[in-house]
PDB file of N, CA and C in Angstrom:
ATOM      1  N   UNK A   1       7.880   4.345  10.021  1.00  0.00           N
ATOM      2  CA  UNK A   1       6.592   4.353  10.692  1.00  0.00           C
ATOM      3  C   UNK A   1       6.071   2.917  10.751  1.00  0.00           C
ATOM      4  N   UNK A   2       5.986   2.418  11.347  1.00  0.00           N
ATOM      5  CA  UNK A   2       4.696   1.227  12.204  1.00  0.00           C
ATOM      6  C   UNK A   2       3.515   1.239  12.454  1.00  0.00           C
ATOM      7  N   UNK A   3       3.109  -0.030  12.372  1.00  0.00           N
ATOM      8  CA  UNK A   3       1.621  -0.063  12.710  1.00  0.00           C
ATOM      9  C   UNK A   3       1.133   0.752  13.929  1.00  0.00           C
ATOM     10  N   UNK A   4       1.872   0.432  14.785  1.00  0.00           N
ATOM     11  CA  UNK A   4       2.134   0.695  16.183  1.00  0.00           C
ATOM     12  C   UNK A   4       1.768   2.715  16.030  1.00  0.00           C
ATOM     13  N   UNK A   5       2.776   2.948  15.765  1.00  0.00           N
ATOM     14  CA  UNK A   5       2.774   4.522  15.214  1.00  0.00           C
ATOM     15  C   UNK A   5       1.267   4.672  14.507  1.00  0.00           C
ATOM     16  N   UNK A   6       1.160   4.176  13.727  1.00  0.00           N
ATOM     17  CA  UNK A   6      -0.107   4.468  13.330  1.00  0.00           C
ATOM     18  C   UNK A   6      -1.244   4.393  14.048  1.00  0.00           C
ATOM     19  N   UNK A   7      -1.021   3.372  14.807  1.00  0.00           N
ATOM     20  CA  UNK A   7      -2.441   3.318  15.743  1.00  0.00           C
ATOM     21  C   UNK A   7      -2.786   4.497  16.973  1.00  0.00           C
ATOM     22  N   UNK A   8      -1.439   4.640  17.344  1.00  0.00           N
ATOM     23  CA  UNK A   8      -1.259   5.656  18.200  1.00  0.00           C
ATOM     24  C   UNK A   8      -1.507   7.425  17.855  1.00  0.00           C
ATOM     25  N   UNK A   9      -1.555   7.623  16.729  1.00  0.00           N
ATOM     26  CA  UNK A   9      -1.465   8.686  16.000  1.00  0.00           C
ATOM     27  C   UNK A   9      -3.357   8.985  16.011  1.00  0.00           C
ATOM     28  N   UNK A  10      -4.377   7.279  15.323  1.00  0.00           N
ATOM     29  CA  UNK A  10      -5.475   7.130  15.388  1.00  0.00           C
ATOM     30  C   UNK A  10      -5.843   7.835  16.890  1.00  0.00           C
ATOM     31  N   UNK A  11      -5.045   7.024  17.545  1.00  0.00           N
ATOM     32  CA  UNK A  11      -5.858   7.111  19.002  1.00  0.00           C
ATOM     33  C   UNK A  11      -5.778   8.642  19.602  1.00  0.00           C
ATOM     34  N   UNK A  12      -4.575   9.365  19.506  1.00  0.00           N
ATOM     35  CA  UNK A  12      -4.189  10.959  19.513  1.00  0.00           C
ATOM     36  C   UNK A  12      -5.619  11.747  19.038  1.00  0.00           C
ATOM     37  N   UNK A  13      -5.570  11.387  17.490  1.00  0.00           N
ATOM     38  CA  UNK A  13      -6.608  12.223  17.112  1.00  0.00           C
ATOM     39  C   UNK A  13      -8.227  11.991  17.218  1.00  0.00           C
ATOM     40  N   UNK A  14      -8.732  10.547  17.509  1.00  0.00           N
ATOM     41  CA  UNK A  14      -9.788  10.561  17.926  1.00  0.00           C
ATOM     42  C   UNK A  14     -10.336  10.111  19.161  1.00  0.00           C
ATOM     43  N   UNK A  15     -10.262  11.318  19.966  1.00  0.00           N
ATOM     44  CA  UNK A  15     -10.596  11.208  21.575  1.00  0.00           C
ATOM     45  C   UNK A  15     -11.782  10.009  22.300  1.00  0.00           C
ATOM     46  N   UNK A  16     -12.583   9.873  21.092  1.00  0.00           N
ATOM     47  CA  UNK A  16     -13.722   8.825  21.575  1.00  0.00           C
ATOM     48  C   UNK A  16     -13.436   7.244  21.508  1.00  0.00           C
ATOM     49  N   UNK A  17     -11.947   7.122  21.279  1.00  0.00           N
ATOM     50  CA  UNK A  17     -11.840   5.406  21.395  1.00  0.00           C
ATOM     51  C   UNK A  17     -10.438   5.223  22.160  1.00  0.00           C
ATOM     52  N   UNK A  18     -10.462   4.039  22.661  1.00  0.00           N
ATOM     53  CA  UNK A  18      -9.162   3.482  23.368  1.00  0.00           C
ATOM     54  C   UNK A  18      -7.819   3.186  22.339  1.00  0.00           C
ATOM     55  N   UNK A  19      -6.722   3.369  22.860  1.00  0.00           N
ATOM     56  CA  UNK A  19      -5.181   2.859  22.341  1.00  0.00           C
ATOM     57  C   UNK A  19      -6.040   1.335  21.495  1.00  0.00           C
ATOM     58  N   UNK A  20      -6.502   0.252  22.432  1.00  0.00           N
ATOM     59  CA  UNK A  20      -6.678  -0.767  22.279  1.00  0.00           C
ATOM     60  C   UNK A  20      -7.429  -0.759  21.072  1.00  0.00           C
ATOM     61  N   UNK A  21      -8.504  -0.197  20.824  1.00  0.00           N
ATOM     62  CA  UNK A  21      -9.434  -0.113  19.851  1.00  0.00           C
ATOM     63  C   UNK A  21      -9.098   0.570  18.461  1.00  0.00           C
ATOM     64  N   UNK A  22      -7.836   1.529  19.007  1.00  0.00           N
ATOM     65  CA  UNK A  22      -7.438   2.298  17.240  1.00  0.00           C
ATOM     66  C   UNK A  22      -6.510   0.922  16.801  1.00  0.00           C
ATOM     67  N   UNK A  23      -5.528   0.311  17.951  1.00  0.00           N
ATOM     68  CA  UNK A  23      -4.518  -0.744  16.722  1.00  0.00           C
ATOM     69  C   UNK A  23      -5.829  -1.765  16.148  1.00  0.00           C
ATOM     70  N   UNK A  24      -6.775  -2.142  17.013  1.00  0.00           N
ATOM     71  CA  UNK A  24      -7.552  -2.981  15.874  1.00  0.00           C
ATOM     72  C   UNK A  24      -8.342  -2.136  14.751  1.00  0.00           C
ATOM     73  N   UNK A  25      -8.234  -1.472  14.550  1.00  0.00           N
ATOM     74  CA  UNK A  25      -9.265  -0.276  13.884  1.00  0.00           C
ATOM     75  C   UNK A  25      -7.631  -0.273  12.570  1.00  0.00           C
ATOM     76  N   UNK A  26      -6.345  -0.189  12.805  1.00  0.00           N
ATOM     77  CA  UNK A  26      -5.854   0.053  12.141  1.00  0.00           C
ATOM     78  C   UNK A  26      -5.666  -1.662  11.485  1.00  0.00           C
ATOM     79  N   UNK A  27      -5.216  -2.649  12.500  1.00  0.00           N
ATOM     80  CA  UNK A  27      -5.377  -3.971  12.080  1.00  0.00           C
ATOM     81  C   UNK A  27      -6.782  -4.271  10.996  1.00  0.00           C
ATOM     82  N   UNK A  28      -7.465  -4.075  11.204  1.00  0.00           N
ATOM     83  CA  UNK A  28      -8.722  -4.446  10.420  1.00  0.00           C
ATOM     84  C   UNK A  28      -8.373  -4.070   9.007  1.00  0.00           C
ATOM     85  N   UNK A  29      -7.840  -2.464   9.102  1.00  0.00           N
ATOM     86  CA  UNK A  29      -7.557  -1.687   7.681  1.00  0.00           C
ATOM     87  C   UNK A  29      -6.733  -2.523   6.756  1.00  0.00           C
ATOM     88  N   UNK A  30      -5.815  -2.775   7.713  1.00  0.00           N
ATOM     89  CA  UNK A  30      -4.304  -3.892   6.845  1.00  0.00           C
ATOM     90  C   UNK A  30      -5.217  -5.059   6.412  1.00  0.00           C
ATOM     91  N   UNK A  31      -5.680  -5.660   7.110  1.00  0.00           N
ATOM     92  CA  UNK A  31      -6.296  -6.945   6.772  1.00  0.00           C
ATOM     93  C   UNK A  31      -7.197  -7.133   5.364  1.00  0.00           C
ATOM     94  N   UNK A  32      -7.803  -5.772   5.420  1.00  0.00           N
ATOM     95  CA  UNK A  32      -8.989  -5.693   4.403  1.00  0.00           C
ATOM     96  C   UNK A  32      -7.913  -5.457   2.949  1.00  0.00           C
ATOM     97  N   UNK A  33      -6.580  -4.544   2.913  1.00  0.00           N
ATOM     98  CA  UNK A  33      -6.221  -4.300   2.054  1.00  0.00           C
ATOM     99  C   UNK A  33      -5.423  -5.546   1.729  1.00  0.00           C
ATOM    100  N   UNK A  34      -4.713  -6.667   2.351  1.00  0.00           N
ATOM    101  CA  UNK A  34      -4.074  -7.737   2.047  1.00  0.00           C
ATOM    102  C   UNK A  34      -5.021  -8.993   1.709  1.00  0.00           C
ATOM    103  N   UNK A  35      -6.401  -8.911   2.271  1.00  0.00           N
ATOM    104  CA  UNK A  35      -7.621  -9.437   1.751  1.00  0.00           C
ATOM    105  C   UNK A  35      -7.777  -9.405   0.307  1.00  0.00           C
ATOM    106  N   UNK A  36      -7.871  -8.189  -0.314  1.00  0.00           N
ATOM    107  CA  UNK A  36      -8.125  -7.963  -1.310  1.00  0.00           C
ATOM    108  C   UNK A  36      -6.893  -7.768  -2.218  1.00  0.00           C
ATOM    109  N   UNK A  37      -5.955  -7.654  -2.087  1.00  0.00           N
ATOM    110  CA  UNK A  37      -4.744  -7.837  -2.689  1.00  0.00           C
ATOM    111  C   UNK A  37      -4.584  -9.699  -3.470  1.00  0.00           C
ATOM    112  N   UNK A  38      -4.469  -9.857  -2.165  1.00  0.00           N
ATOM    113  CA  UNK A  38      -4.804 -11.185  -1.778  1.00  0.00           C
ATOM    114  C   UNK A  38      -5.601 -11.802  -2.924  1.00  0.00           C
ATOM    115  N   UNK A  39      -6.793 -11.125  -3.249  1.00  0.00           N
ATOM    116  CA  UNK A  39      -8.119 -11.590  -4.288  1.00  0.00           C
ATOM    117  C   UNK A  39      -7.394 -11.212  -5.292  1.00  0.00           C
ATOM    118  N   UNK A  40      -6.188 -10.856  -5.804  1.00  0.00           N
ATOM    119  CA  UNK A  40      -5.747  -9.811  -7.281  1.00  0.00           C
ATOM    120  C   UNK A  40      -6.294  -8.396  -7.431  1.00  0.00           C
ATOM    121  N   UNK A  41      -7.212  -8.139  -6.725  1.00  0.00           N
ATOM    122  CA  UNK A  41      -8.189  -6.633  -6.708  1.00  0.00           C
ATOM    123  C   UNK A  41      -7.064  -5.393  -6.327  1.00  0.00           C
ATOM    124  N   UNK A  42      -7.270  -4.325  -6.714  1.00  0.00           N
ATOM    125  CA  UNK A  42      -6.426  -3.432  -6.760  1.00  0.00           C
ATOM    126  C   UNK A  42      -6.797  -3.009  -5.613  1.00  0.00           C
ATOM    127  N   UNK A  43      -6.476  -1.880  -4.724  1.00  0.00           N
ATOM    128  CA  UNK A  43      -6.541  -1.404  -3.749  1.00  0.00           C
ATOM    129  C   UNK A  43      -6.548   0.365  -3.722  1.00  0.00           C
ATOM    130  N   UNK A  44      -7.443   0.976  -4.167  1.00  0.00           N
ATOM    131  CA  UNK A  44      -7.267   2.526  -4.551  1.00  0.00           C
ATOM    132  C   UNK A  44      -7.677   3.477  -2.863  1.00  0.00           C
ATOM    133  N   UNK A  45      -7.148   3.639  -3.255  1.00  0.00           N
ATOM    134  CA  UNK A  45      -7.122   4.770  -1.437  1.00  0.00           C
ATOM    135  C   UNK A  45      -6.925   6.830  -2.353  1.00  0.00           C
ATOM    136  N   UNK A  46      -8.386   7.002  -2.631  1.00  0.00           N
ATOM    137  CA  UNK A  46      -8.334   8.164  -2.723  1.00  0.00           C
ATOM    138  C   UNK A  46      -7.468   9.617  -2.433  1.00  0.00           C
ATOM    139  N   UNK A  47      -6.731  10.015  -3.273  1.00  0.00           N
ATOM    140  CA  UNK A  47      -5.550  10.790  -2.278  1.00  0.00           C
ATOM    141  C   UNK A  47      -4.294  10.571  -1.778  1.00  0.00           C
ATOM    142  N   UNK A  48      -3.631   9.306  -1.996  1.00  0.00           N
ATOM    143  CA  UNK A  48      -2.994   8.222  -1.411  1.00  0.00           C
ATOM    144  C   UNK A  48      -2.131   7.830  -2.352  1.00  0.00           C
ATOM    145  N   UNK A  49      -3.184   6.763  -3.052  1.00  0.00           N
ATOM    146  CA  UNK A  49      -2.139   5.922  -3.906  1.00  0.00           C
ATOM    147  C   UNK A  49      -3.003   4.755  -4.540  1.00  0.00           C
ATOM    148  N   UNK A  50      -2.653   3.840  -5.190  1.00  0.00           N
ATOM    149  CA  UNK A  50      -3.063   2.627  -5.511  1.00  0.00           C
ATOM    150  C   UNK A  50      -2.128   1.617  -5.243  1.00  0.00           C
ATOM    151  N   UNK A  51      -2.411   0.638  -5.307  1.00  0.00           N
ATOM    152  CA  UNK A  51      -1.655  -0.562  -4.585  1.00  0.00           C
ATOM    153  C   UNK A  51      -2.052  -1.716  -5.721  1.00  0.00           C
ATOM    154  N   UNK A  52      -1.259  -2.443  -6.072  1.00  0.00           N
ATOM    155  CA  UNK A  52      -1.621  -3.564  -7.237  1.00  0.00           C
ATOM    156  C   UNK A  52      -1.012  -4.790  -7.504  1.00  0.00           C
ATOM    157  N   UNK A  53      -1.394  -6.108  -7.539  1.00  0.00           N
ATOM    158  CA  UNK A  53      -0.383  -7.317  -7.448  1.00  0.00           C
ATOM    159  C   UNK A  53      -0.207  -7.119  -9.028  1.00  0.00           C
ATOM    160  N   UNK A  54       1.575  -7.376  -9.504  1.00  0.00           N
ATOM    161  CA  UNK A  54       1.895  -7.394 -10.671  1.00  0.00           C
ATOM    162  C   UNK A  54       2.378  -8.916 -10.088  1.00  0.00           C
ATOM    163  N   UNK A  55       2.539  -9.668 -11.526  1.00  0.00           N
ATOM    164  CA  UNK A  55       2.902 -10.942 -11.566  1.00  0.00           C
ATOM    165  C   UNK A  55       4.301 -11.053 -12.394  1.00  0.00           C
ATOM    166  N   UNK A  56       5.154 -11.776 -11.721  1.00  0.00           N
ATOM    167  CA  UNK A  56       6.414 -11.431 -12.414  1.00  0.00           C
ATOM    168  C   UNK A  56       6.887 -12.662 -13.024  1.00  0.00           C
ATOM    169  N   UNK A  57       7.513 -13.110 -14.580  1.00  0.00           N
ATOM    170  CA  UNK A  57       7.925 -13.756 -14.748  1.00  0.00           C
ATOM    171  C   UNK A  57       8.763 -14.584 -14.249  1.00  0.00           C
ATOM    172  N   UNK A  58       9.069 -15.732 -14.980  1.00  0.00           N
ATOM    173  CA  UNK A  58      10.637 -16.333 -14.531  1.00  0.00           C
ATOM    174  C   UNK A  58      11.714 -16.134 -15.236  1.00  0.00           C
ATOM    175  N   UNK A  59      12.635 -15.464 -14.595  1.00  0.00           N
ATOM    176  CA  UNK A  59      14.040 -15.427 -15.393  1.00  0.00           C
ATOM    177  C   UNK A  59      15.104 -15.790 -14.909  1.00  0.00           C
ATOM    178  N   UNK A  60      16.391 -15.626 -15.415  1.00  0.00           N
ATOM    179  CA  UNK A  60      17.662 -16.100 -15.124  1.00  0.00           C
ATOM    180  C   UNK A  60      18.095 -14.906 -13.779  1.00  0.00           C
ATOM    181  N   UNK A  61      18.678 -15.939 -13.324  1.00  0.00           N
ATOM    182  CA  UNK A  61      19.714 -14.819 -12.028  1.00  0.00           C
ATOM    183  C   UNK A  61      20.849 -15.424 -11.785  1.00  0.00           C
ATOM    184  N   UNK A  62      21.598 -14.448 -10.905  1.00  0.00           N
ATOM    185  CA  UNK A  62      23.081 -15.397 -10.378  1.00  0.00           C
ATOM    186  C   UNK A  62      22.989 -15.189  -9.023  1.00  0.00           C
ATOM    187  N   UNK A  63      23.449 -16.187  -8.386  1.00  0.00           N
ATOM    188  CA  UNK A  63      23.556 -16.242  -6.776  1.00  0.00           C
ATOM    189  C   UNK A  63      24.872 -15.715  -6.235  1.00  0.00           C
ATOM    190  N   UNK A  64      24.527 -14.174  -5.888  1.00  0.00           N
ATOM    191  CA  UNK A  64      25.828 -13.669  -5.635  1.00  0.00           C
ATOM    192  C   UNK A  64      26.700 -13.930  -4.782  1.00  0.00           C
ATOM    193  N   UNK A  65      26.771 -15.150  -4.010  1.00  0.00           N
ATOM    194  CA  UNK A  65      27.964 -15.840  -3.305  1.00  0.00           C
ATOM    195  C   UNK A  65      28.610 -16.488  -4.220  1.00  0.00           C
ATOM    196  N   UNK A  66      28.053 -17.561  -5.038  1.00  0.00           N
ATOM    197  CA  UNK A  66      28.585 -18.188  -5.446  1.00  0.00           C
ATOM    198  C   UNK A  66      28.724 -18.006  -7.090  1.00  0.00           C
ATOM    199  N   UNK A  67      28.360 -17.289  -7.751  1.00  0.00           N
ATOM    200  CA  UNK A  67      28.255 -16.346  -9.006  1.00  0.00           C
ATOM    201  C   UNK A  67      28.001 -17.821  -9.842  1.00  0.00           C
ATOM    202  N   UNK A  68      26.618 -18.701  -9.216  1.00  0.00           N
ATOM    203  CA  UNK A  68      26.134 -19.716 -10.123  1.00  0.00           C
ATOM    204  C   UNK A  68      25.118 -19.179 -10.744  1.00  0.00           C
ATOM    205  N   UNK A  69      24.619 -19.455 -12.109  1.00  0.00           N
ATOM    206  CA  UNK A  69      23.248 -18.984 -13.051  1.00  0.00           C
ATOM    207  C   UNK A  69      22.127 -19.926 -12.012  1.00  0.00           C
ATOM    208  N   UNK A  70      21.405 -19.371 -12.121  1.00  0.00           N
ATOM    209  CA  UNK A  70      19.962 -20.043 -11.657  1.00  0.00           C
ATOM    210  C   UNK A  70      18.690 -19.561 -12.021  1.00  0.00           C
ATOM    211  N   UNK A  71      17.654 -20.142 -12.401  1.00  0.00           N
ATOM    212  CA  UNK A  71      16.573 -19.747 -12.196  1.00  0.00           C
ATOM    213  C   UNK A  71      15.426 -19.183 -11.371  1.00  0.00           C
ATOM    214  N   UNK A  72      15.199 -17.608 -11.358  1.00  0.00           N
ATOM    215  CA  UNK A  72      14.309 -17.431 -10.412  1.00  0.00           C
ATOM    216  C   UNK A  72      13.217 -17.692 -10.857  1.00  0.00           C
ATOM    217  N   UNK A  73      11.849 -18.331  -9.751  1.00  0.00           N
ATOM    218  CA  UNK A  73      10.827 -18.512  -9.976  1.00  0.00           C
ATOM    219  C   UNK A  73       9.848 -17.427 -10.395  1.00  0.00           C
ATOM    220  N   UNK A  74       8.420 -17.661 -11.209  1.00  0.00           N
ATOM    221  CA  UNK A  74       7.771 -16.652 -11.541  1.00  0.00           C
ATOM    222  C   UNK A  74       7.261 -16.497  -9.967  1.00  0.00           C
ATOM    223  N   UNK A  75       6.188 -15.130  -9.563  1.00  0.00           N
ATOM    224  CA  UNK A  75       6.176 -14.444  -8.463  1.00  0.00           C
ATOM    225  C   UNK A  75       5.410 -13.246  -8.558  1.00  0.00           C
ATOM    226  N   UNK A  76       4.393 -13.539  -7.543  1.00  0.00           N
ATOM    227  CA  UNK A  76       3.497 -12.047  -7.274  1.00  0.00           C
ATOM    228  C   UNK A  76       4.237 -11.051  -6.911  1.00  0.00           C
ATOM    229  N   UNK A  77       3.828  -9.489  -6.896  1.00  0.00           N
ATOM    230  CA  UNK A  77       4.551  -8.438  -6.323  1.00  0.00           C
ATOM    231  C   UNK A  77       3.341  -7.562  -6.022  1.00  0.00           C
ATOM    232  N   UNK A  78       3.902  -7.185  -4.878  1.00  0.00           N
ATOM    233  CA  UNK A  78       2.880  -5.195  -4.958  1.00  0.00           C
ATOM    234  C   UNK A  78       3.464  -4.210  -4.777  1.00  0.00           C
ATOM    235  N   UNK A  79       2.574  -3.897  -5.998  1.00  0.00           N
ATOM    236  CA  UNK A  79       3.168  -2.599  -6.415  1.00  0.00           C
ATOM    237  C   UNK A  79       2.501  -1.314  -6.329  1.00  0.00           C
ATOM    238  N   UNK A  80       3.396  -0.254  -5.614  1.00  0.00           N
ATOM    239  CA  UNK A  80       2.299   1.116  -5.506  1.00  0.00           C
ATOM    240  C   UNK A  80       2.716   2.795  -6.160  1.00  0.00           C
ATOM    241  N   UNK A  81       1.648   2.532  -6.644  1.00  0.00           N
ATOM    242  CA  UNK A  81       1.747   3.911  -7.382  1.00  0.00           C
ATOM    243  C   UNK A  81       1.041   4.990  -6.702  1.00  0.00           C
ATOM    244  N   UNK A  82       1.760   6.222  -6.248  1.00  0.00           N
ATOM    245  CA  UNK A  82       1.560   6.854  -5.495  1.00  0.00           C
ATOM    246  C   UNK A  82       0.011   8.044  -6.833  1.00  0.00           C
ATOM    247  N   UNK A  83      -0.359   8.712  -5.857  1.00  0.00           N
ATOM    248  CA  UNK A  83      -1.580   9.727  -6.720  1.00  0.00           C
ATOM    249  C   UNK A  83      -1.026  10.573  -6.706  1.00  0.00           C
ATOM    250  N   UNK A  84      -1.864  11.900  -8.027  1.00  0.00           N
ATOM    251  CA  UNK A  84      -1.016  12.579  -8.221  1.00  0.00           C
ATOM    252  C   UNK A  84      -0.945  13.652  -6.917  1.00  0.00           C
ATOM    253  N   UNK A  85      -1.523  13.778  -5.908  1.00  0.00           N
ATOM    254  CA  UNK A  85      -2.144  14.202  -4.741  1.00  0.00           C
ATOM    255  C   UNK A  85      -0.989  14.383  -4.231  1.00  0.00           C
ATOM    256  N   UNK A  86      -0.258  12.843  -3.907  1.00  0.00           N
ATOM    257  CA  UNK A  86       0.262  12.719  -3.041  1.00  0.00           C
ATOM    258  C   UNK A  86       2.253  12.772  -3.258  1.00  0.00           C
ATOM    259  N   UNK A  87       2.274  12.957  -4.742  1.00  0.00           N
ATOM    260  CA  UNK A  87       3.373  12.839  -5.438  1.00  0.00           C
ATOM    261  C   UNK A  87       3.991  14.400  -4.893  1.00  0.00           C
ATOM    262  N   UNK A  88       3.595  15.832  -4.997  1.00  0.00           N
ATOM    263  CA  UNK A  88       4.467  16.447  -4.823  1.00  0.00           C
ATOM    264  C   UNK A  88       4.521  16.315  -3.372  1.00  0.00           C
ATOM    265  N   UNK A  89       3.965  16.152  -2.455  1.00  0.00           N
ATOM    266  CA  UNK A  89       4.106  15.720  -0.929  1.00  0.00           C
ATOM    267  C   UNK A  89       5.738  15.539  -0.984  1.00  0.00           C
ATOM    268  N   UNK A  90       6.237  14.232  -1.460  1.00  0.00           N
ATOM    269  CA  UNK A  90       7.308  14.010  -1.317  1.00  0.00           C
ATOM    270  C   UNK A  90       8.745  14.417  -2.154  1.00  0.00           C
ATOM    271  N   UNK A  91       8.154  16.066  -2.233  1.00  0.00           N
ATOM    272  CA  UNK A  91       9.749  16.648  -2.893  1.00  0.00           C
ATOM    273  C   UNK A  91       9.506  18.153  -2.034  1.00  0.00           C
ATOM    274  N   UNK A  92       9.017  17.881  -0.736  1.00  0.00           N
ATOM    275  CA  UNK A  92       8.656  18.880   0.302  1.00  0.00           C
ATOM    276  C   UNK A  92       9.946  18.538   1.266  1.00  0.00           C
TER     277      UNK A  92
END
């Protein structure tokens, strides 16, 4: 699924706005949640899930072409933990 898909899905179900107006309506949504990600702030979507930057150390790796040791750098991540809402959803 895509943004694209998503916006279109917006625009399906609410008859009172344009194609044009649901992808920014869905753009805005992304923005606000990478905004605040962005800030370290968690991101809770009722029903959904939570969304959260974990910070990841630095450790050793190997570069699997050339099977040299190297160091990977430390590094943000996001990470999402689905609710419990939404957890049996996906063994449907």
């Amino acid at each position: 699924m895509t943004k694209a898909d998503i916006a279109r899905i917006v625009y399906e179900r609410h008859g009172g706005i344009s194609n044009r107006e649901a992808a920014r309506l869905v753009e805005i949504i992304f923005e606000s949640i990478k905004r605040h990600l962005g800030d370290g702030d968690k991101v809770q979507i009722t029903g959904f899930g939570t969304f959260l930057v974990r910070q990841k150390r630095e450790r050793r790796g190997r570069n699997p072409q050339t099977g040299e040791e190297m160091l990977i750098k430390p590094r943000s991540s996001v990470v999402f933990r689905p609710s419990k809402l939404f957890t049996p959803a996906l063994s449907d």
